[in-house]
Protein backbone atom coordinates (compact mmCIF):
# COMPACT_ATOMS: atom_id res chain seq x y z
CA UNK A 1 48.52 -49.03 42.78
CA UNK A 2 50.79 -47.00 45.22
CA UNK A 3 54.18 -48.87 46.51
CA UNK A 4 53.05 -49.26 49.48
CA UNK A 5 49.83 -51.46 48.32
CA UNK A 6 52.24 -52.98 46.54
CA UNK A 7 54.97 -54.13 48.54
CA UNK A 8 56.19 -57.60 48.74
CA UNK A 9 55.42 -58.12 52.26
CA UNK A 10 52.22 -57.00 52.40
CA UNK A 11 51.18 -58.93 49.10
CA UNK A 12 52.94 -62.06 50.55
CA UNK A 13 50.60 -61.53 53.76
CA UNK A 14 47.50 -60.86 52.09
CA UNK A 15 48.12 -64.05 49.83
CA UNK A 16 48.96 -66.40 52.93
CA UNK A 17 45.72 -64.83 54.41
CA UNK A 18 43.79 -65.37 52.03
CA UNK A 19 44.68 -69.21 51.69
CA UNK A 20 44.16 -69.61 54.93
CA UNK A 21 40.83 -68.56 55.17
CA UNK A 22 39.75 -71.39 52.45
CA UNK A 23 41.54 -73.64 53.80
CA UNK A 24 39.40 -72.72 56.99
CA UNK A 25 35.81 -73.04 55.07
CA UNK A 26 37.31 -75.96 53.43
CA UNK A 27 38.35 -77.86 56.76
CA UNK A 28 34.67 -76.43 58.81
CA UNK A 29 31.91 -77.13 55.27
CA UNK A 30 30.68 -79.93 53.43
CA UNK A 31 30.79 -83.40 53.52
CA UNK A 32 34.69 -83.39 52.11
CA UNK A 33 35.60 -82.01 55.71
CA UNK A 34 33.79 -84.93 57.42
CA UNK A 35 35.67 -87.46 55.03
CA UNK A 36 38.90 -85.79 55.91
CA UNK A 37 38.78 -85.57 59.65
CA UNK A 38 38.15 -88.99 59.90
CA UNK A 39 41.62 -89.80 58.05
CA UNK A 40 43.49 -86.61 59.36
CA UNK A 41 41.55 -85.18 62.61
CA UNK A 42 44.61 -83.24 64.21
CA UNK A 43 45.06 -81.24 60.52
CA UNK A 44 41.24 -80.79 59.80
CA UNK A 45 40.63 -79.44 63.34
CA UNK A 46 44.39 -77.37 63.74
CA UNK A 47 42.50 -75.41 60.07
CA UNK A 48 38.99 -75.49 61.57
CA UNK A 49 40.49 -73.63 64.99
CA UNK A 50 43.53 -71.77 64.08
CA UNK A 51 43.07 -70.64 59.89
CA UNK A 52 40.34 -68.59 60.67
CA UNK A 53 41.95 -66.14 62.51
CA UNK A 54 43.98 -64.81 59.59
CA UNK A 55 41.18 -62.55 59.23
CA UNK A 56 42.94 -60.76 61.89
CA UNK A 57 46.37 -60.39 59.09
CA UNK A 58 43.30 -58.85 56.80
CA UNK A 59 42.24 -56.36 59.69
CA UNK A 60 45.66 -55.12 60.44
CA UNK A 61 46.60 -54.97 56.98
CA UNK A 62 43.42 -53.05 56.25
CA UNK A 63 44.15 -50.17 58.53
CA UNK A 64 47.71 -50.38 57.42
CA UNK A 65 46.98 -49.78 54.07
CA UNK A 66 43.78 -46.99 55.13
CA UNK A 67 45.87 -44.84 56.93
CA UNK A 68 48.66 -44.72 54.02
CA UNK A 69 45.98 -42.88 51.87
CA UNK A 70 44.29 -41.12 54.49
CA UNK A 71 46.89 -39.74 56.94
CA UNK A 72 50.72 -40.91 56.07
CA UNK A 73 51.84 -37.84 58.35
CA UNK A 74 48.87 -38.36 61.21
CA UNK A 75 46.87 -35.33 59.53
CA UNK A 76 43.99 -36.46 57.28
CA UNK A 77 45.56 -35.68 53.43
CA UNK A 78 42.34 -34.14 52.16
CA UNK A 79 38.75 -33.16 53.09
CA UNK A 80 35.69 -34.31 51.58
CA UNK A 81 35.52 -37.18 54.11
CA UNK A 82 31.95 -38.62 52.75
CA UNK A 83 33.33 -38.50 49.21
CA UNK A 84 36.00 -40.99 50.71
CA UNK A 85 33.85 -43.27 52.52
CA UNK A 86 31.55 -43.20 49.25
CA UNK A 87 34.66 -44.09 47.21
CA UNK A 88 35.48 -47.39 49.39
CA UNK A 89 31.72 -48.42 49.29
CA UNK A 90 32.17 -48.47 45.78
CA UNK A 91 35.38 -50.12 45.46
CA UNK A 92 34.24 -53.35 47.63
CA UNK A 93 30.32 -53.45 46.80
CA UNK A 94 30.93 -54.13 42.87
CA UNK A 95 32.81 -57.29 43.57
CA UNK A 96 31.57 -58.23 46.23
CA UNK A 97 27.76 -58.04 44.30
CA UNK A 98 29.38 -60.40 41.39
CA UNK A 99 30.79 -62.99 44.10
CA UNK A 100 27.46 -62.92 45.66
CA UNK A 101 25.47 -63.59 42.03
CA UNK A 102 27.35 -66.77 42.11
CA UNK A 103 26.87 -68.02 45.44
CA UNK A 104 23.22 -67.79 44.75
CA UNK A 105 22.78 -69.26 41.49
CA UNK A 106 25.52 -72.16 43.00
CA UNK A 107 23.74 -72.53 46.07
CA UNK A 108 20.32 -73.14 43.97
CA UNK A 109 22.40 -75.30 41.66
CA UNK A 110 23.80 -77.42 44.37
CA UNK A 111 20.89 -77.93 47.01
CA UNK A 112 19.45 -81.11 45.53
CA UNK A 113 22.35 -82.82 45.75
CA UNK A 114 24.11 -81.45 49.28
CA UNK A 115 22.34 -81.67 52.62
CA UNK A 116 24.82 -79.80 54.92
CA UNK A 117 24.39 -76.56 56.68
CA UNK A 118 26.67 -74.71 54.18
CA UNK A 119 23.30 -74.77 52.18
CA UNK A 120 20.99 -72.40 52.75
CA UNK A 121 17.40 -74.31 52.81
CA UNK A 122 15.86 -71.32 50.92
CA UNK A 123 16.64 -68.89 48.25
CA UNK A 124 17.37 -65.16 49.81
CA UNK A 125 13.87 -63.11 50.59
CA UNK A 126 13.80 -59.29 49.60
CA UNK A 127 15.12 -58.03 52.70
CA UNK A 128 18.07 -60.49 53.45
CA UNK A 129 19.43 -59.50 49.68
CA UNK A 130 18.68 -55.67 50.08
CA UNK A 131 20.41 -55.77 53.33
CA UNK A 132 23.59 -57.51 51.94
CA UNK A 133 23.28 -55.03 48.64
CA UNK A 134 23.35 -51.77 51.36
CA UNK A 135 26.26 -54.13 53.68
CA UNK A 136 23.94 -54.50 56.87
CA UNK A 137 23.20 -57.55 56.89
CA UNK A 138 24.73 -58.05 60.44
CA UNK A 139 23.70 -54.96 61.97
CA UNK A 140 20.08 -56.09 60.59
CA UNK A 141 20.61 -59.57 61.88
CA UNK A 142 19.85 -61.10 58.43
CA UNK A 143 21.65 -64.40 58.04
CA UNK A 144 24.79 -64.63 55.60
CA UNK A 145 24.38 -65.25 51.93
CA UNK A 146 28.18 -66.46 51.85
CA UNK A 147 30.60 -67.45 54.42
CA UNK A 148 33.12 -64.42 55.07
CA UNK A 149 31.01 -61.76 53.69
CA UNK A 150 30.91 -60.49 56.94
CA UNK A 151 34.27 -59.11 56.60
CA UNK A 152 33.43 -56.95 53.48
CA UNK A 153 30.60 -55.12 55.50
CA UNK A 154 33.15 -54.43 58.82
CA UNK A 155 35.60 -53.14 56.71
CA UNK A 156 33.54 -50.28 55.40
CA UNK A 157 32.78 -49.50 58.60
CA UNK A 158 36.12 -49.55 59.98
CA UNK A 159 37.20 -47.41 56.54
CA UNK A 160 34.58 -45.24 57.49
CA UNK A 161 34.99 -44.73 61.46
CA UNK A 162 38.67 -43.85 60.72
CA UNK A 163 37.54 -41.26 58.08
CA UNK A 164 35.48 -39.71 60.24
CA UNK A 165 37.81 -39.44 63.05
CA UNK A 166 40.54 -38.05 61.25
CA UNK A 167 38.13 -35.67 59.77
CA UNK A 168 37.21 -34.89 63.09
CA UNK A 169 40.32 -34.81 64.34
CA UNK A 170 41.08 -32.04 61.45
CA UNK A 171 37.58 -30.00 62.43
CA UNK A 172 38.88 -29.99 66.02
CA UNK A 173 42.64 -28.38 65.42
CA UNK A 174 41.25 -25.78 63.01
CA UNK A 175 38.40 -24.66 65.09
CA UNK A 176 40.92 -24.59 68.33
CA UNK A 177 43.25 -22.35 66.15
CA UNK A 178 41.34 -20.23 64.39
CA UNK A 179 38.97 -19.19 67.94
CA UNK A 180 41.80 -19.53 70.44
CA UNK A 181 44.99 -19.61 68.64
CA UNK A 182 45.42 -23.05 70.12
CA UNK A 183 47.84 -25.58 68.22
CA UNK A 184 48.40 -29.07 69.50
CA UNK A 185 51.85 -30.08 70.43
CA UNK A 186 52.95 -33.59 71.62
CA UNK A 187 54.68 -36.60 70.57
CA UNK A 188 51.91 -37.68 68.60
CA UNK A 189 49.05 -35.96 66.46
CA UNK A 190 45.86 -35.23 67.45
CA UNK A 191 44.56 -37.31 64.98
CA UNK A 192 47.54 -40.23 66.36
CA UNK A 193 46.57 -39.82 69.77
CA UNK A 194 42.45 -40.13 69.10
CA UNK A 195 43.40 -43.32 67.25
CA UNK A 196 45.49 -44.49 69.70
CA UNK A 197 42.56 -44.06 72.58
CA UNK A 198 39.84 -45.91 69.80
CA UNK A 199 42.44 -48.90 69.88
CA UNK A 200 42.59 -48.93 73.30
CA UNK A 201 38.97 -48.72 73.92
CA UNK A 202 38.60 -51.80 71.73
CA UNK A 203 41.41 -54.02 72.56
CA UNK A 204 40.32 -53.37 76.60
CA UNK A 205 36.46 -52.82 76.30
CA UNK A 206 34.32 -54.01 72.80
CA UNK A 207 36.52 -56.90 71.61
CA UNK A 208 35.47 -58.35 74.67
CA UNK A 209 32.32 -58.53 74.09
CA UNK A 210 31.50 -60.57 71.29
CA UNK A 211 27.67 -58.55 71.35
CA UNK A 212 29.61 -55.99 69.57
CA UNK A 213 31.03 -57.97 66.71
CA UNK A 214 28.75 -56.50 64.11
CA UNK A 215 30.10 -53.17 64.71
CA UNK A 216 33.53 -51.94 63.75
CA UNK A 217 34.39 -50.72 67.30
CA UNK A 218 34.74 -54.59 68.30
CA UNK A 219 37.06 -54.73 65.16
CA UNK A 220 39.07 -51.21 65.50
CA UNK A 221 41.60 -52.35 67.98
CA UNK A 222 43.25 -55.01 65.27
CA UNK A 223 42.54 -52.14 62.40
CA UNK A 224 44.05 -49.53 64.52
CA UNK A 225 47.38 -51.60 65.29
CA UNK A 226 47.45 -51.85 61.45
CA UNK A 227 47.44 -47.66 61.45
CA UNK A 228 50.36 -47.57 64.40
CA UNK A 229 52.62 -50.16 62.46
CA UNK A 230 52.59 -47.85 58.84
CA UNK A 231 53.56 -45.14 61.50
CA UNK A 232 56.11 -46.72 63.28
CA UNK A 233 57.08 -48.15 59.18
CA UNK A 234 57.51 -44.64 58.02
CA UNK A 235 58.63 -42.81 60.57
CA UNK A 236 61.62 -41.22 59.71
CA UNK A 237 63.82 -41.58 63.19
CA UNK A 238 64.44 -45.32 64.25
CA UNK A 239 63.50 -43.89 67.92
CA UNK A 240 60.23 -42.77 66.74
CA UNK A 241 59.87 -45.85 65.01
CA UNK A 242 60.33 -47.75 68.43
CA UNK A 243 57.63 -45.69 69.97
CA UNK A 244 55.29 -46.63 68.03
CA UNK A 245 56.52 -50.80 68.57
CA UNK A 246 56.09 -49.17 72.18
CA UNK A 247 52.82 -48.22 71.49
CA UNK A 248 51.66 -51.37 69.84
CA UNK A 249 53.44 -53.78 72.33
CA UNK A 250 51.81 -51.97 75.53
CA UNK A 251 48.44 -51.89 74.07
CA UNK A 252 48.87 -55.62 73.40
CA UNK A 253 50.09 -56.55 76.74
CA UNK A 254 47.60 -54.55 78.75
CA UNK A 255 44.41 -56.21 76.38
CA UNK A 256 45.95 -60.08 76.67
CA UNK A 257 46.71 -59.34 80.46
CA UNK A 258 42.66 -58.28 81.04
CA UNK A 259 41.42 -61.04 79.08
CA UNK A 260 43.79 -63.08 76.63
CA UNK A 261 42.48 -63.46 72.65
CA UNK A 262 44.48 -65.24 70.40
CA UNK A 263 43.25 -63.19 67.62
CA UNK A 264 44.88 -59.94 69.42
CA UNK A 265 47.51 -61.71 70.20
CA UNK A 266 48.28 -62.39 66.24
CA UNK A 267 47.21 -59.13 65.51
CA UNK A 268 49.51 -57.48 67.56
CA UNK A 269 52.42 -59.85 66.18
CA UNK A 270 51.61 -59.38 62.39
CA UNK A 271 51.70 -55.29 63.26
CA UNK A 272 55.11 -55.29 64.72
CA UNK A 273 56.41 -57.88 62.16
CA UNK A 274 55.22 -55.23 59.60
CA UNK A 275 56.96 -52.55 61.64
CA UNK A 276 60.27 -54.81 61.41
CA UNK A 277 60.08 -55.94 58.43
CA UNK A 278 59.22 -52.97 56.08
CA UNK A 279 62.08 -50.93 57.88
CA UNK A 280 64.64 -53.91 57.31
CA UNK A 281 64.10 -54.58 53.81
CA UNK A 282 65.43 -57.61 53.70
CA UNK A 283 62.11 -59.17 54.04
CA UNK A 284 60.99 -57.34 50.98
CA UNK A 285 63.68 -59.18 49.10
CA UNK A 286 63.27 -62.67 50.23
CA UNK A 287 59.42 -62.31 49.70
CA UNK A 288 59.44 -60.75 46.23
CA UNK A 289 57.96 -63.82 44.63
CA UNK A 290 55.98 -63.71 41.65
CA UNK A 291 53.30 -66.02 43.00
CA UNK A 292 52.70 -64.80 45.85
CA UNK A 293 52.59 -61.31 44.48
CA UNK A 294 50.18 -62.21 42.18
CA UNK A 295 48.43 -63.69 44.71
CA UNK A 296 47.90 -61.30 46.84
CA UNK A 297 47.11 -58.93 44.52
CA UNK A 298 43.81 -61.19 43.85
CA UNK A 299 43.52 -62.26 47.51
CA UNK A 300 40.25 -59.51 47.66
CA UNK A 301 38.12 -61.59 44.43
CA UNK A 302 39.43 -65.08 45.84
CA UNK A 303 38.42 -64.14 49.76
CA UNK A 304 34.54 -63.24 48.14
CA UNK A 305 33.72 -66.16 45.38
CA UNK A 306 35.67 -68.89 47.05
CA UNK A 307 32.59 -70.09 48.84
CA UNK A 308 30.65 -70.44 45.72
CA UNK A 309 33.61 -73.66 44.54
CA UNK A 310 33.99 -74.93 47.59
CA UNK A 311 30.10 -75.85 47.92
CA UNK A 312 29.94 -77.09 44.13
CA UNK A 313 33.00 -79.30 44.77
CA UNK A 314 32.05 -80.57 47.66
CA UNK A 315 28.30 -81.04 46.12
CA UNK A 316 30.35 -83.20 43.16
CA UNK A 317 32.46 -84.88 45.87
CA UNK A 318 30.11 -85.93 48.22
CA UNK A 319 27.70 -87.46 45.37
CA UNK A 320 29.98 -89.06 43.22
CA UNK A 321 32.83 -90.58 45.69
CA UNK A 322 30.70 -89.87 49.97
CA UNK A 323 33.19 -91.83 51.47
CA UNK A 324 36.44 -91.67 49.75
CA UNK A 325 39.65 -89.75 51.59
CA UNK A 326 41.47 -89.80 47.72
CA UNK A 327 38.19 -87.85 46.71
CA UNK A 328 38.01 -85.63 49.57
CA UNK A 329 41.57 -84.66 49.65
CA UNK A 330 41.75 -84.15 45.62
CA UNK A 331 38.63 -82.07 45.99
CA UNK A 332 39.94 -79.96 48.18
CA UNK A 333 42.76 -79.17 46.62
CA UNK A 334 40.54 -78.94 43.44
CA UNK A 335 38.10 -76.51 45.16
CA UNK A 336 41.52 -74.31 46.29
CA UNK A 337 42.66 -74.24 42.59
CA UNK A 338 39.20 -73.04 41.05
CA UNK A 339 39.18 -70.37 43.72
CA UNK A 340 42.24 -68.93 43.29
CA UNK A 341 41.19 -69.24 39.10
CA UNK A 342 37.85 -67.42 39.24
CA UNK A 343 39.04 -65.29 41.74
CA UNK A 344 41.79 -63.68 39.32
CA UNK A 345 38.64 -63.86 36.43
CA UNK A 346 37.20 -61.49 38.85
CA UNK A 347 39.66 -59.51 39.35
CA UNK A 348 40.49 -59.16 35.45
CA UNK A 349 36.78 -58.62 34.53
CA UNK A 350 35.66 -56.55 37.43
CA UNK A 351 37.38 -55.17 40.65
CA UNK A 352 40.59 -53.92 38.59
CA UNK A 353 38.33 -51.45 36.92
CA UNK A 354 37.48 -48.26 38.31
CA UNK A 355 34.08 -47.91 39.33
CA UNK A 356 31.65 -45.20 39.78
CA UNK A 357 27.97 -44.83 41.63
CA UNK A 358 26.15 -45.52 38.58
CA UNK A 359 28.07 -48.95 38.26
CA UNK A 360 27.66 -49.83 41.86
CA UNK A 361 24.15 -49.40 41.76
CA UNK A 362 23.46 -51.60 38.64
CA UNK A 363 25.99 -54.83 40.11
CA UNK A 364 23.64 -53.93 43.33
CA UNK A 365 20.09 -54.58 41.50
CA UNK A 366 21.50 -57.37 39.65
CA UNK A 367 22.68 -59.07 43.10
CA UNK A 368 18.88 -58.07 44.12
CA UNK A 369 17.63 -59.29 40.67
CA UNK A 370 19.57 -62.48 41.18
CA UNK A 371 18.20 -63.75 44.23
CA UNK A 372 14.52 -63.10 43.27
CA UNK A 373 15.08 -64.61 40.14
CA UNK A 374 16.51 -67.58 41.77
CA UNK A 375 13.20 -67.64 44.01
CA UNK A 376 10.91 -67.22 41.44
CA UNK A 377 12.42 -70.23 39.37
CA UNK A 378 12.92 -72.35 42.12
């Protein structure tokens, strides 16, 4: 891993992400939520409204971290841009197949027993698992195998659009300098300034329209803040570094003043904390803990096969003790522990490992495989 993927802050956001997005599934699925809001209504619904939109920490951080591999300097670092895009396909579709293996073979397991919505009511046909194998099952409209997965499927397109348009970006400087003897001078790159547009054409025109939000153009505007924050991070003047705050703050006001989100809003704020906080230091210091390092180094594995636990726990839960807060509130907790453990079993026995086309396709067949098999048996 570089030092940047690695920095304290960023694994210290990524873990308190990440446990607030189970906490979310915990506090909206299963019969364990029910029991809980009874006894504690103001926590269940504060996780049920508010947790979930730490996927917007995930979005920022995931163009943070993008961009420092793509273009550090606002040029794109190397060519080859569909060997890239191939490369991240790779790197998310292996564990995310796994994660999905056991979702199915829990959700079979656990169907007798739990009658909630978090269930599907069948097993997965051929074209709702081929569609999550290829990650289209949004843009095909086929219903979610897990809650979350979502995410994985936006994110390679996001990864992608930005590869793209710095490769674009690239194309368009050489081909202006090589047939006019053009070069592009300004306070930004061309590749900077053609992100900065994208964001703004997201924040002000797809994110409000929530008929976009299978495509990454609805999502760019939180990803793009992500890229402006490791720019205004590493610039290497503190007045460039407040141009890009500039940048990020504007962009931020002028998208709340049209039409105010709370998920931009927290976007925005996480990408100018980074900005703050990675230039201080001092942050790195006080959040160099072991746990949370650790953490967040999982947080990718625990944000795909946390589902799976929470929906056997709750299944165990809701059988055994229906109407007991003790049992609800122990299971919870027990469902968070189990996540974060076969989350890191994942991450040991699969996503840690480098992986190649040949390997991506098999963990895709077997996710295919899976869900027939689970059809045919059922």
């Amino acid at each position: 891993m570089s030092e940047t993927s690695r920095s304290a802050v960023i694994d210290a956001a990524k873990a308190l992400a990440c446990t607030a997005i189970v906490w979310h599934h915990l506090a909206f699925y299963g019969p364990m939520s029910d029991v809980m809001h009874g006894a504690f209504p103001g926590f269940i619904d504060w996780l049920v409204r508010y947790a979930r939109m730490a996927v917007q920490v995930f979005l920022v951080l995931g163009g943070y971290l993008a961009v420092s591999r793509l273009a550090p300097g606002g040029h794109a670092r190397a060519s080859q841009p569909l060997m890239r895009i191939a490369g991240r396909f790779e790197r998310l579709v292996v564990p995310y197949a796994a994660a999905l293996v056991v979702v199915i073979a829990v959700n079979a397991l656990v169907r007798p027993w739990l009658d909630d919505p978090a269930v599907a009511g069948t097993d997965p046909g051929l074209a709702q698992l081929l569609a999550h194998a290829l990650l289209l099952q949004g843009v095909l409209g086929q219903e979610s195998l897990s809650a979350g997965v979502w995410y994985v499927a936006i994110d390679f397109q996001l990864f992608a659009l930005l590869t793209l348009l710095l490769a674009g970006a690239q194309g368009l400087s050489l081909w202006a300098r090589g047939r006019m003897g053009w070069r592009w001078h300004g306070p930004m790159t061309l590749a900077q300034l053609l992100t900065v547009s994208l964001v703004a054409v997201s924040l002000l025109g797809f994110n409000r329209n929530s008929a976009w939000d299978v495509w990454a153009v609805y999502f760019f505007g939180a990803y793009g803040l992500g890229m402006l924050a490791f720019w205004g991070v590493h610039a290497r003047r503190a007045s460039r570094a407040w141009l890009w705050a500039t940048v990020i703050g504007v962009l931020a006001a002028l998208a709340l003043w049209m039409d105010w989100r709370d998920r931009i809003a927290l976007a925005a704020a996480t990408a100018l904390l980074l900005v703050v906080a990675l230039r201080a230091g001092r942050a790195q210091r006080w959040l160099d803990w072991v746990a949370l390092r650790w953490l967040g180094r999982i947080s990718y594995s625990v944000f795909l096969v946390h589902f799976a636990l929470c929906l056997l726990v709750n299944a165990l839960v809701g059988t055994i003790w229906p109407a007991s807060v003790p049992a609800a509130a122990a299971g919870m907790i027990t469902a968070w522990g189990l996540s974060v453990t076969c989350g890191w079993l994942l991450y040991e026995l699969v996503e840690r490992h480098a992986h190649t086309w040949r390997s991506s396709l098999r963990w895709q067949v077997g996710l295919v495989g899976a869900g027939l098999a689970t059809t045919l048996l059922s």
